[in-house]
PDB file of N, CA and C in Angstrom:
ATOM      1  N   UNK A   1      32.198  -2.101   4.327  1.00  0.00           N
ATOM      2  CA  UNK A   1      33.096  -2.976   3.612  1.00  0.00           C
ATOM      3  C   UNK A   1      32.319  -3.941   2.728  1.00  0.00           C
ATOM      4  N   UNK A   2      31.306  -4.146   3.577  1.00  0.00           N
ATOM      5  CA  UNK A   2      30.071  -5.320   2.416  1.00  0.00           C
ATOM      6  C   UNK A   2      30.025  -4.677   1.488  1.00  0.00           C
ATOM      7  N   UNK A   3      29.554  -3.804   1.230  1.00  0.00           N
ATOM      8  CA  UNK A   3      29.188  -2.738  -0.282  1.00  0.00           C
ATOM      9  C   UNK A   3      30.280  -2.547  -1.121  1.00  0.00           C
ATOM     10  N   UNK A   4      31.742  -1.961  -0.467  1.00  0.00           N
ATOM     11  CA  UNK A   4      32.612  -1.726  -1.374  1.00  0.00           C
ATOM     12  C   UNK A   4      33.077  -3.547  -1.883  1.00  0.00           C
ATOM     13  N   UNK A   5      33.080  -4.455  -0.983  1.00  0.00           N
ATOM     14  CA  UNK A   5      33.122  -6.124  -1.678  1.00  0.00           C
ATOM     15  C   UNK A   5      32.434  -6.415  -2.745  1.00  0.00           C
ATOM     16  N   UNK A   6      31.077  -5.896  -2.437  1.00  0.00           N
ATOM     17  CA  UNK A   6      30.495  -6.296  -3.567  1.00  0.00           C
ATOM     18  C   UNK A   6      30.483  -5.293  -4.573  1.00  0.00           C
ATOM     19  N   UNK A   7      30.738  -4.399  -4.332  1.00  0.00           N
ATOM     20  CA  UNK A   7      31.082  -3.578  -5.617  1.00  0.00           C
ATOM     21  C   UNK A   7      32.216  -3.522  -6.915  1.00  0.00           C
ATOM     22  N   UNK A   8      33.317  -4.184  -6.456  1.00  0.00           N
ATOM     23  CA  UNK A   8      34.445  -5.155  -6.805  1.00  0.00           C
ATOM     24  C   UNK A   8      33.377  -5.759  -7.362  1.00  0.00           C
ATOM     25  N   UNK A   9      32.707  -7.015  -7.046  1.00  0.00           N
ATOM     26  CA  UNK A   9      32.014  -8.318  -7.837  1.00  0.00           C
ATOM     27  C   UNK A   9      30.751  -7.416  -9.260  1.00  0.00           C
ATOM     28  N   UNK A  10      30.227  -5.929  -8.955  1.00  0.00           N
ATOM     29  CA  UNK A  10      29.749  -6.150 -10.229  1.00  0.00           C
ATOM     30  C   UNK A  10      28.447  -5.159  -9.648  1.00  0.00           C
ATOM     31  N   UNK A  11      27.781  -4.382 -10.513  1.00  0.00           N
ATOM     32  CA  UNK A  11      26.981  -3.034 -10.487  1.00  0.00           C
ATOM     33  C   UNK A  11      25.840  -3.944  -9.190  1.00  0.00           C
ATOM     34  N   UNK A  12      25.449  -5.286 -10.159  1.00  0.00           N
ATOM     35  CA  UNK A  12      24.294  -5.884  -9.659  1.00  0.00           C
ATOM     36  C   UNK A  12      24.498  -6.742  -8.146  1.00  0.00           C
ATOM     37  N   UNK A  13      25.401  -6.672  -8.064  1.00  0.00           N
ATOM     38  CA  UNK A  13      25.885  -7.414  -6.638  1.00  0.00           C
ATOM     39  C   UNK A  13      25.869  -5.972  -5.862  1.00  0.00           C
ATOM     40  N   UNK A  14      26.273  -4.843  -6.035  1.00  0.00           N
ATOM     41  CA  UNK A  14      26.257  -3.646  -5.186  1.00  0.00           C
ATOM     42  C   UNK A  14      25.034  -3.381  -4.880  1.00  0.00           C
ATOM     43  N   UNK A  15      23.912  -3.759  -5.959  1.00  0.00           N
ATOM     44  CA  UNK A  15      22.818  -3.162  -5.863  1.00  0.00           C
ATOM     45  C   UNK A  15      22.259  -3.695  -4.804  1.00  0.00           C
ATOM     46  N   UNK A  16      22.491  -5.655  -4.850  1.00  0.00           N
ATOM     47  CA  UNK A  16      21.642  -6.078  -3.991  1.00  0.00           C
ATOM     48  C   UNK A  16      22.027  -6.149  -2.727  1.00  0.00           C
ATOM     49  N   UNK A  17      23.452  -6.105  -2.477  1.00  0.00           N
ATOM     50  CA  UNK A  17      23.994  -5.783  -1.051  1.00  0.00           C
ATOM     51  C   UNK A  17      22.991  -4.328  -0.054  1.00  0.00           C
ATOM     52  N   UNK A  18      23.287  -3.131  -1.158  1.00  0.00           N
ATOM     53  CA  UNK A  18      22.429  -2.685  -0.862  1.00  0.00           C
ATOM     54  C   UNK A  18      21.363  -2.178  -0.612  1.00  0.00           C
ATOM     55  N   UNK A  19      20.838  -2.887  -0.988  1.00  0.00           N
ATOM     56  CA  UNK A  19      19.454  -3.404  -0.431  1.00  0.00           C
ATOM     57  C   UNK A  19      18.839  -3.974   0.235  1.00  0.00           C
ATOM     58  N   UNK A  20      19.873  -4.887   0.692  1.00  0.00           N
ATOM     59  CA  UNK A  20      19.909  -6.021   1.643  1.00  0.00           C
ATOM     60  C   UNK A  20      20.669  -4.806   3.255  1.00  0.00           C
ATOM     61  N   UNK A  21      21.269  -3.615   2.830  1.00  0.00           N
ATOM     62  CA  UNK A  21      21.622  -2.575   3.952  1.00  0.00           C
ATOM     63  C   UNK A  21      20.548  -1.996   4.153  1.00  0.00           C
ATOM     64  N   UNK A  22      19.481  -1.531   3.438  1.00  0.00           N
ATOM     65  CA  UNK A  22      18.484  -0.918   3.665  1.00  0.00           C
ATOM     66  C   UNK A  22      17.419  -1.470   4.095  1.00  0.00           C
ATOM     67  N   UNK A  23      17.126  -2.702   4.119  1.00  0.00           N
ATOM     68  CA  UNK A  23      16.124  -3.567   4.456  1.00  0.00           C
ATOM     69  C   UNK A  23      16.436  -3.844   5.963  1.00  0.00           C
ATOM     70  N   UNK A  24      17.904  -3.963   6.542  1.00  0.00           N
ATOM     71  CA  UNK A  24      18.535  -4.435   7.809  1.00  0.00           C
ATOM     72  C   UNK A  24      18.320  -3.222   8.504  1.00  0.00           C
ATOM     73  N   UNK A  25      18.364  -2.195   8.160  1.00  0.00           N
ATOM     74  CA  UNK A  25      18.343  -1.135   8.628  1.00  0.00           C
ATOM     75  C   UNK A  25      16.677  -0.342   8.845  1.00  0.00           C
ATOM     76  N   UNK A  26      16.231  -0.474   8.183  1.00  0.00           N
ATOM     77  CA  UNK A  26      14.577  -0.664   7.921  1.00  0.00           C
ATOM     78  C   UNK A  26      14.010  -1.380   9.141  1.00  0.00           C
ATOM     79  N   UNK A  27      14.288  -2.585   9.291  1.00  0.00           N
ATOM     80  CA  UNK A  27      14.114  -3.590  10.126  1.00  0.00           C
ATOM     81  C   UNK A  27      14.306  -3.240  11.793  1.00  0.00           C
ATOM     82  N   UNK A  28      15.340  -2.897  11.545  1.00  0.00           N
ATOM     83  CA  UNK A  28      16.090  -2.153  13.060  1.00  0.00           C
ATOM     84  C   UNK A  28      15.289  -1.238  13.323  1.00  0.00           C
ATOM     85  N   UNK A  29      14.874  -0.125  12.524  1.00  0.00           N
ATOM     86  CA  UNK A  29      14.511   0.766  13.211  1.00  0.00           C
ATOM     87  C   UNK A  29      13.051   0.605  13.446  1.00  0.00           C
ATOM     88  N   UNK A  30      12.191  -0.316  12.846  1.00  0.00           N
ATOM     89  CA  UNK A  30      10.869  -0.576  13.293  1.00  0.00           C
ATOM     90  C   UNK A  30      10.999  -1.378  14.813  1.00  0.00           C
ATOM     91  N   UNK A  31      11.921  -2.406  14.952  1.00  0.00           N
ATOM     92  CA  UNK A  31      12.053  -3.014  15.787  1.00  0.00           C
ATOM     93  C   UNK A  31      12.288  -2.176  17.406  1.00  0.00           C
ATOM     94  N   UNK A  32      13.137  -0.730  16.892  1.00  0.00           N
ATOM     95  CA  UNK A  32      13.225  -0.174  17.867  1.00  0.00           C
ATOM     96  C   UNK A  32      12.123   0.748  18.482  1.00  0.00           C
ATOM     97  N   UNK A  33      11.182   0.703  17.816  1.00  0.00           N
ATOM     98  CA  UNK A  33       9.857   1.468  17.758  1.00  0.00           C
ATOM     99  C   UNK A  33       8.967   0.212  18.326  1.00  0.00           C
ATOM    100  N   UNK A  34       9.050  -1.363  19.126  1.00  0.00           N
ATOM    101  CA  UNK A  34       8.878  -1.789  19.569  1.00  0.00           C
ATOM    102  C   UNK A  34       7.857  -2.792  18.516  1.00  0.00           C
ATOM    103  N   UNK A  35       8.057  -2.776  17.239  1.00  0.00           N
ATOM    104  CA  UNK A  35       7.363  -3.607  16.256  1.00  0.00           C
ATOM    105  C   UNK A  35       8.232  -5.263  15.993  1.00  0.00           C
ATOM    106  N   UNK A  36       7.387  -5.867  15.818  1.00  0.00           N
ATOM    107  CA  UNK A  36       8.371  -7.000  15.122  1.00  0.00           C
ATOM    108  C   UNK A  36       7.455  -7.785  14.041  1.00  0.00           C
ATOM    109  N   UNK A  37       8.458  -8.546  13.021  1.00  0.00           N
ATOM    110  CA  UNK A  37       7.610  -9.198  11.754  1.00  0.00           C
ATOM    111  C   UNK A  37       6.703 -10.121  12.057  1.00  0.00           C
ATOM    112  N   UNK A  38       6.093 -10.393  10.953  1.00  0.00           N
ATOM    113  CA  UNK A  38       5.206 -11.546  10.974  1.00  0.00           C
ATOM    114  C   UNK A  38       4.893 -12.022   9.361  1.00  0.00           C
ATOM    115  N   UNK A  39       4.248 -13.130   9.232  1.00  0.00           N
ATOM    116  CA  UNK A  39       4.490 -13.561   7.825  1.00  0.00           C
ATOM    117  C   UNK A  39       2.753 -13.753   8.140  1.00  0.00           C
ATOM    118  N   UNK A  40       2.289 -13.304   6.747  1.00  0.00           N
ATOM    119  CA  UNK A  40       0.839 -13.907   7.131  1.00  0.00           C
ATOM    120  C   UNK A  40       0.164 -14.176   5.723  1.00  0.00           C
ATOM    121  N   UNK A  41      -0.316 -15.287   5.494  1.00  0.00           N
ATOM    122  CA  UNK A  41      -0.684 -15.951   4.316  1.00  0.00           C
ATOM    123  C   UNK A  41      -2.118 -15.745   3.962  1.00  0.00           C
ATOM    124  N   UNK A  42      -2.308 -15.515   2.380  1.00  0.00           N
ATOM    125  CA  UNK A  42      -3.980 -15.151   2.396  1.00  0.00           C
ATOM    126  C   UNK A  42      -3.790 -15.976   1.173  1.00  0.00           C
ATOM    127  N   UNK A  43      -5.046 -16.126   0.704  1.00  0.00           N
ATOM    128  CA  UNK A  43      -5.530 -16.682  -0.144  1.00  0.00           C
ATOM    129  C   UNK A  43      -5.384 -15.999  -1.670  1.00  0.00           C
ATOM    130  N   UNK A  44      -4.679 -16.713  -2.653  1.00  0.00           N
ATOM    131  CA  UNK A  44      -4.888 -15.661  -4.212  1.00  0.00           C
ATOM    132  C   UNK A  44      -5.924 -15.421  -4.578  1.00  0.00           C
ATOM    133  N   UNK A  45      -6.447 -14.386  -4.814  1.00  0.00           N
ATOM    134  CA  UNK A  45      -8.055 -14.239  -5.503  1.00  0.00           C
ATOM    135  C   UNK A  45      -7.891 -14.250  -6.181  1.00  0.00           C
ATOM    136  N   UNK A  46      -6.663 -14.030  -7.087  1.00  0.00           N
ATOM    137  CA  UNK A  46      -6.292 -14.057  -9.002  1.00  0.00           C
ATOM    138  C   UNK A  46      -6.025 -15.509  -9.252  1.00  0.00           C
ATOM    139  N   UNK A  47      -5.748 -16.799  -8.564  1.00  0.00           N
ATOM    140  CA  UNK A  47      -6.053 -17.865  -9.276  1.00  0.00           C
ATOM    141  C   UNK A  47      -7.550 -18.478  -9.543  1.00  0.00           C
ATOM    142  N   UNK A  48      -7.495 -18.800 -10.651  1.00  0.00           N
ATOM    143  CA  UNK A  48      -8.694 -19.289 -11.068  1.00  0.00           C
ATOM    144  C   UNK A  48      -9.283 -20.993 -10.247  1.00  0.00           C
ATOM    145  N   UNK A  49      -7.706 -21.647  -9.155  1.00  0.00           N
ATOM    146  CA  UNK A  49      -9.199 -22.242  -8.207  1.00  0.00           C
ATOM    147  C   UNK A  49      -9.855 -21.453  -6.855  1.00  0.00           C
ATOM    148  N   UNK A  50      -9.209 -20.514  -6.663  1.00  0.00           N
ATOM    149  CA  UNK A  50     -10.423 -19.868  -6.060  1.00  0.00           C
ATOM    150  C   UNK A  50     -10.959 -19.407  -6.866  1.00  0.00           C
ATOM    151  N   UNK A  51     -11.370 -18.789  -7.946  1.00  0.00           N
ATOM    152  CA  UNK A  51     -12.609 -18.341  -8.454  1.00  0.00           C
ATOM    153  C   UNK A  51     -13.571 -19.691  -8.202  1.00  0.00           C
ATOM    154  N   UNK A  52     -12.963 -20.648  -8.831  1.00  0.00           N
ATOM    155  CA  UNK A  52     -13.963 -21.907  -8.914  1.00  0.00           C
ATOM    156  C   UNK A  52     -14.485 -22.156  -7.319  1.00  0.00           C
ATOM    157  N   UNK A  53     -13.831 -22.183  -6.560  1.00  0.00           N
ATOM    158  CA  UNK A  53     -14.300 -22.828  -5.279  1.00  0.00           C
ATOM    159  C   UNK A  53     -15.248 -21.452  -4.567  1.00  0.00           C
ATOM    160  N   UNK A  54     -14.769 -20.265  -4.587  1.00  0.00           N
ATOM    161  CA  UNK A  54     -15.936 -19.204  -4.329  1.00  0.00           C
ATOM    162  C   UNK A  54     -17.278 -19.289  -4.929  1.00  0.00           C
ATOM    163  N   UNK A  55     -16.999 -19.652  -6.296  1.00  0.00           N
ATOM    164  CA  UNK A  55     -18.732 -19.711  -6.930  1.00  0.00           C
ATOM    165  C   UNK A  55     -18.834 -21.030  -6.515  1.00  0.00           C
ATOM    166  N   UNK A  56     -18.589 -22.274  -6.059  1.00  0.00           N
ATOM    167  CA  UNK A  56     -19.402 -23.104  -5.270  1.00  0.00           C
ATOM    168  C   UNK A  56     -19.567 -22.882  -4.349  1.00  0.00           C
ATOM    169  N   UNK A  57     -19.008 -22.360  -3.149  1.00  0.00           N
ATOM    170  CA  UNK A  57     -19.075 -22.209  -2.127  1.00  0.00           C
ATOM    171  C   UNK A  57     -20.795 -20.804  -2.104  1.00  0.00           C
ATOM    172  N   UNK A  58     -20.551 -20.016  -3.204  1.00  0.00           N
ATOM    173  CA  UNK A  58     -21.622 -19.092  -3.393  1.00  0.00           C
ATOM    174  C   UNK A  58     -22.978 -20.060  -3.823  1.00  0.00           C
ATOM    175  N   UNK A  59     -22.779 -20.984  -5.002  1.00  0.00           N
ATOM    176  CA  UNK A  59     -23.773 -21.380  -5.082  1.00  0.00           C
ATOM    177  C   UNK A  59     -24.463 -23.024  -3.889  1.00  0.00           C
ATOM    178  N   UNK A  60     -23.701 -22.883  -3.077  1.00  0.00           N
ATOM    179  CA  UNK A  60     -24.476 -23.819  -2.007  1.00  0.00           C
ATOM    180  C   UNK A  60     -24.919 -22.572  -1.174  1.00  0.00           C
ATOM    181  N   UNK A  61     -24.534 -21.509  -0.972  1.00  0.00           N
ATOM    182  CA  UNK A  61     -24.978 -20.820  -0.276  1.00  0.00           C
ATOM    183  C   UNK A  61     -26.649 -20.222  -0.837  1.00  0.00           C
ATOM    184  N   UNK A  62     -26.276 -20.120  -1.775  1.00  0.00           N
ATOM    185  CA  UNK A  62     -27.867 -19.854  -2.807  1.00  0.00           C
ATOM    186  C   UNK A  62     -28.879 -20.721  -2.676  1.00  0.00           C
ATOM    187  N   UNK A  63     -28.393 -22.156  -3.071  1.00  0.00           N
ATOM    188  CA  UNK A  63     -29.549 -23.234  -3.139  1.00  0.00           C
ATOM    189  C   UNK A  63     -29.797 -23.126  -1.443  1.00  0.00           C
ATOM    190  N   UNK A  64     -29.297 -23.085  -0.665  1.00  0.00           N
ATOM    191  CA  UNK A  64     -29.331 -23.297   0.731  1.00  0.00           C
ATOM    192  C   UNK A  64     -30.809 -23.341   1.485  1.00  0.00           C
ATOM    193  N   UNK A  65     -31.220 -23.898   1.804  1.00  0.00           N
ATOM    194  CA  UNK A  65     -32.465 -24.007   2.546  1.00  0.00           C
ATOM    195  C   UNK A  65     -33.272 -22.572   3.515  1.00  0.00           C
ATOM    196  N   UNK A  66     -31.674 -22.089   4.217  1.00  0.00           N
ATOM    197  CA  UNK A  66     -31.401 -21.147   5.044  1.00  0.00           C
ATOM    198  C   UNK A  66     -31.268 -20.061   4.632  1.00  0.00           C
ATOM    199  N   UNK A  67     -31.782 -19.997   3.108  1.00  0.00           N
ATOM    200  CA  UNK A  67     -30.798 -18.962   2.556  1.00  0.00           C
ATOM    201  C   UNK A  67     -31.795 -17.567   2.824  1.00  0.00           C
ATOM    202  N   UNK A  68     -33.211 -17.828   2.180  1.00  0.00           N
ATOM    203  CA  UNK A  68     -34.154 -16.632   2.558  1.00  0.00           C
ATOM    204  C   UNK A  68     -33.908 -16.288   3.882  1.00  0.00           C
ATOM    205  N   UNK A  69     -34.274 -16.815   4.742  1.00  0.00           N
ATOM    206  CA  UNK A  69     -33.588 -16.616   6.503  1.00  0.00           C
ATOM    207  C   UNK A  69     -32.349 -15.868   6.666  1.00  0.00           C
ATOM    208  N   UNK A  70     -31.226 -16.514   6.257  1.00  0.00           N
ATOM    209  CA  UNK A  70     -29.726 -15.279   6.283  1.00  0.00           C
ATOM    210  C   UNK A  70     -29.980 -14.491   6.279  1.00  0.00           C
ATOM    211  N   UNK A  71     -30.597 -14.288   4.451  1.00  0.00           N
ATOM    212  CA  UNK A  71     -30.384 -12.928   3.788  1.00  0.00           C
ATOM    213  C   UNK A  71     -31.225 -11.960   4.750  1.00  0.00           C
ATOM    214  N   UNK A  72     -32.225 -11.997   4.620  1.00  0.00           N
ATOM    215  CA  UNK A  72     -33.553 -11.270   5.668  1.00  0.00           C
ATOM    216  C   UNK A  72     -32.765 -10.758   6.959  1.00  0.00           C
ATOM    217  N   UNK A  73     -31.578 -11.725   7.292  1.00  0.00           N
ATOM    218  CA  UNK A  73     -31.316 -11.329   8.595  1.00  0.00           C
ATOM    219  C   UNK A  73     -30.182 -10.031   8.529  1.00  0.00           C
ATOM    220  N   UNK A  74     -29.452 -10.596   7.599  1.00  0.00           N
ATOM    221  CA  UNK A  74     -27.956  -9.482   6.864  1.00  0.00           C
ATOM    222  C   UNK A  74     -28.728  -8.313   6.567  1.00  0.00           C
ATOM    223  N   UNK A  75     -29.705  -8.304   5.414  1.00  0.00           N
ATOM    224  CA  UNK A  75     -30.818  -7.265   5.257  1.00  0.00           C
ATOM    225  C   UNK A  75     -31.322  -6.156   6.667  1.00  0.00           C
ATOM    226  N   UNK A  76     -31.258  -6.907   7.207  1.00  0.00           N
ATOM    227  CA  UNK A  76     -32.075  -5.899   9.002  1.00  0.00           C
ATOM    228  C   UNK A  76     -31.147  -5.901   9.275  1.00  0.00           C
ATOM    229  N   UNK A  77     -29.372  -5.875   9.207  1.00  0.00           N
ATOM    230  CA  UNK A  77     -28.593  -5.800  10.456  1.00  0.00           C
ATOM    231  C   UNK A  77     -27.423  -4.776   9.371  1.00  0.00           C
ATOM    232  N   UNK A  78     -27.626  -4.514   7.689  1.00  0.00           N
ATOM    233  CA  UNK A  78     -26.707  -3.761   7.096  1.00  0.00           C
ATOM    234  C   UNK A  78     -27.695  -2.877   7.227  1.00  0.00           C
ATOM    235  N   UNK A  79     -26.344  -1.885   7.277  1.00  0.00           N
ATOM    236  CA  UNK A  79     -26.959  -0.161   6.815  1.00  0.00           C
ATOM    237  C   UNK A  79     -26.048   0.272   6.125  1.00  0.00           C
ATOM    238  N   UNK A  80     -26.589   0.637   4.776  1.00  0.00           N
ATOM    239  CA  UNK A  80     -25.843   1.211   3.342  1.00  0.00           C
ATOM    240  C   UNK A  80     -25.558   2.311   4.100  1.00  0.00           C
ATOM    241  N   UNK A  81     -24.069   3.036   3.725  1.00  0.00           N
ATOM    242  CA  UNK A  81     -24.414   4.932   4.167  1.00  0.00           C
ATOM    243  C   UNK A  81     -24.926   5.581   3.099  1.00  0.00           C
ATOM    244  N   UNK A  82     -25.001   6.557   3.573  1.00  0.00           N
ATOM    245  CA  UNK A  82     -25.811   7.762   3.152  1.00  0.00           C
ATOM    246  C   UNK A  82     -24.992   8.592   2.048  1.00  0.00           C
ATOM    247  N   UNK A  83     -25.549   8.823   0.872  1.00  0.00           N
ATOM    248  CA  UNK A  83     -24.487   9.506   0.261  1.00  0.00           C
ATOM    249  C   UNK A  83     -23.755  10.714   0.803  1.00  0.00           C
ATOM    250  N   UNK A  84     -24.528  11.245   1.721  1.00  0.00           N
ATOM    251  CA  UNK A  84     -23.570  12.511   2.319  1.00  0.00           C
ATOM    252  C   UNK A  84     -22.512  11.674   3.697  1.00  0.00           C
ATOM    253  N   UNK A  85     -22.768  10.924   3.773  1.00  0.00           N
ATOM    254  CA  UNK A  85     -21.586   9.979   4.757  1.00  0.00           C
ATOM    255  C   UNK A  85     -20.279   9.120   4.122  1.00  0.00           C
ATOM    256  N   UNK A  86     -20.423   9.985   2.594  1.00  0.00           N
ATOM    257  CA  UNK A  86     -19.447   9.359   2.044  1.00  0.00           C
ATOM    258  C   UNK A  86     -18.430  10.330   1.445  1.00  0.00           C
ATOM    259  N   UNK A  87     -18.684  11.731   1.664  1.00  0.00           N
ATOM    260  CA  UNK A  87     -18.227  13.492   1.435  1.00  0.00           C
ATOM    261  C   UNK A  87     -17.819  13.469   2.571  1.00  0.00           C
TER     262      UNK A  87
END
C-alpha cells in the first residue's frame, strides 16, 4: 500500500518509497543471517587538510631524531614479495 500511496504522489516519490522497500528488506535479511549495522567514520583523504596535516605529520617524522633507527628497523622486519608471489 506504501508504494501504490506514493505512487498517487508522483514517479519520484514511488521511486524513493521503493527504495526505502529494498533497503528494509536488504536489512532484514542480513540481520537474519545474524549480521547487524554499524556506522564507522574514517578520515577524507580527498580533503586538502589532511593532505596538509599528513605531510606534517610526515615531515616530523623525517626530521625525527629516531628516524634512521625506525627506518632500519621497518627495513629488517618488511619483506617486498616476489614477483612470482604476485601471479
Amino acid at each position: 500500500m506504501e508504494v501504490e500511496a506514493s505512487a498517487a504522489a508522483g514517479p519520484l516519490q514511488a521511486r524513493r518509497a521503493a527504495t526505502r522497500r529494498k533497503v528494509r528488506e536488504h536489512r532484514l535479511r542480513l540481520r537474519a543471517q545474524g549480521m547487524r549495522p554499524i556506522q564507522i567514520w574514517v578520515p577524507d583523504v580527498r580533503s586538502p587538510e589532511f593532505a596538509a596535516e599528513a605531510r606534517r605529520q610526515s615531515l616530523l617524522a623525517n626530521t625525527s631524531p629516531e628516524e634512521a633507527e625506525i627506518q632500519a628497523f621497518i627495513d629488517s622486519v618488511y619483506a617486498w614479495p616476489d614477483d612470482n608471489d604476485c601471479q
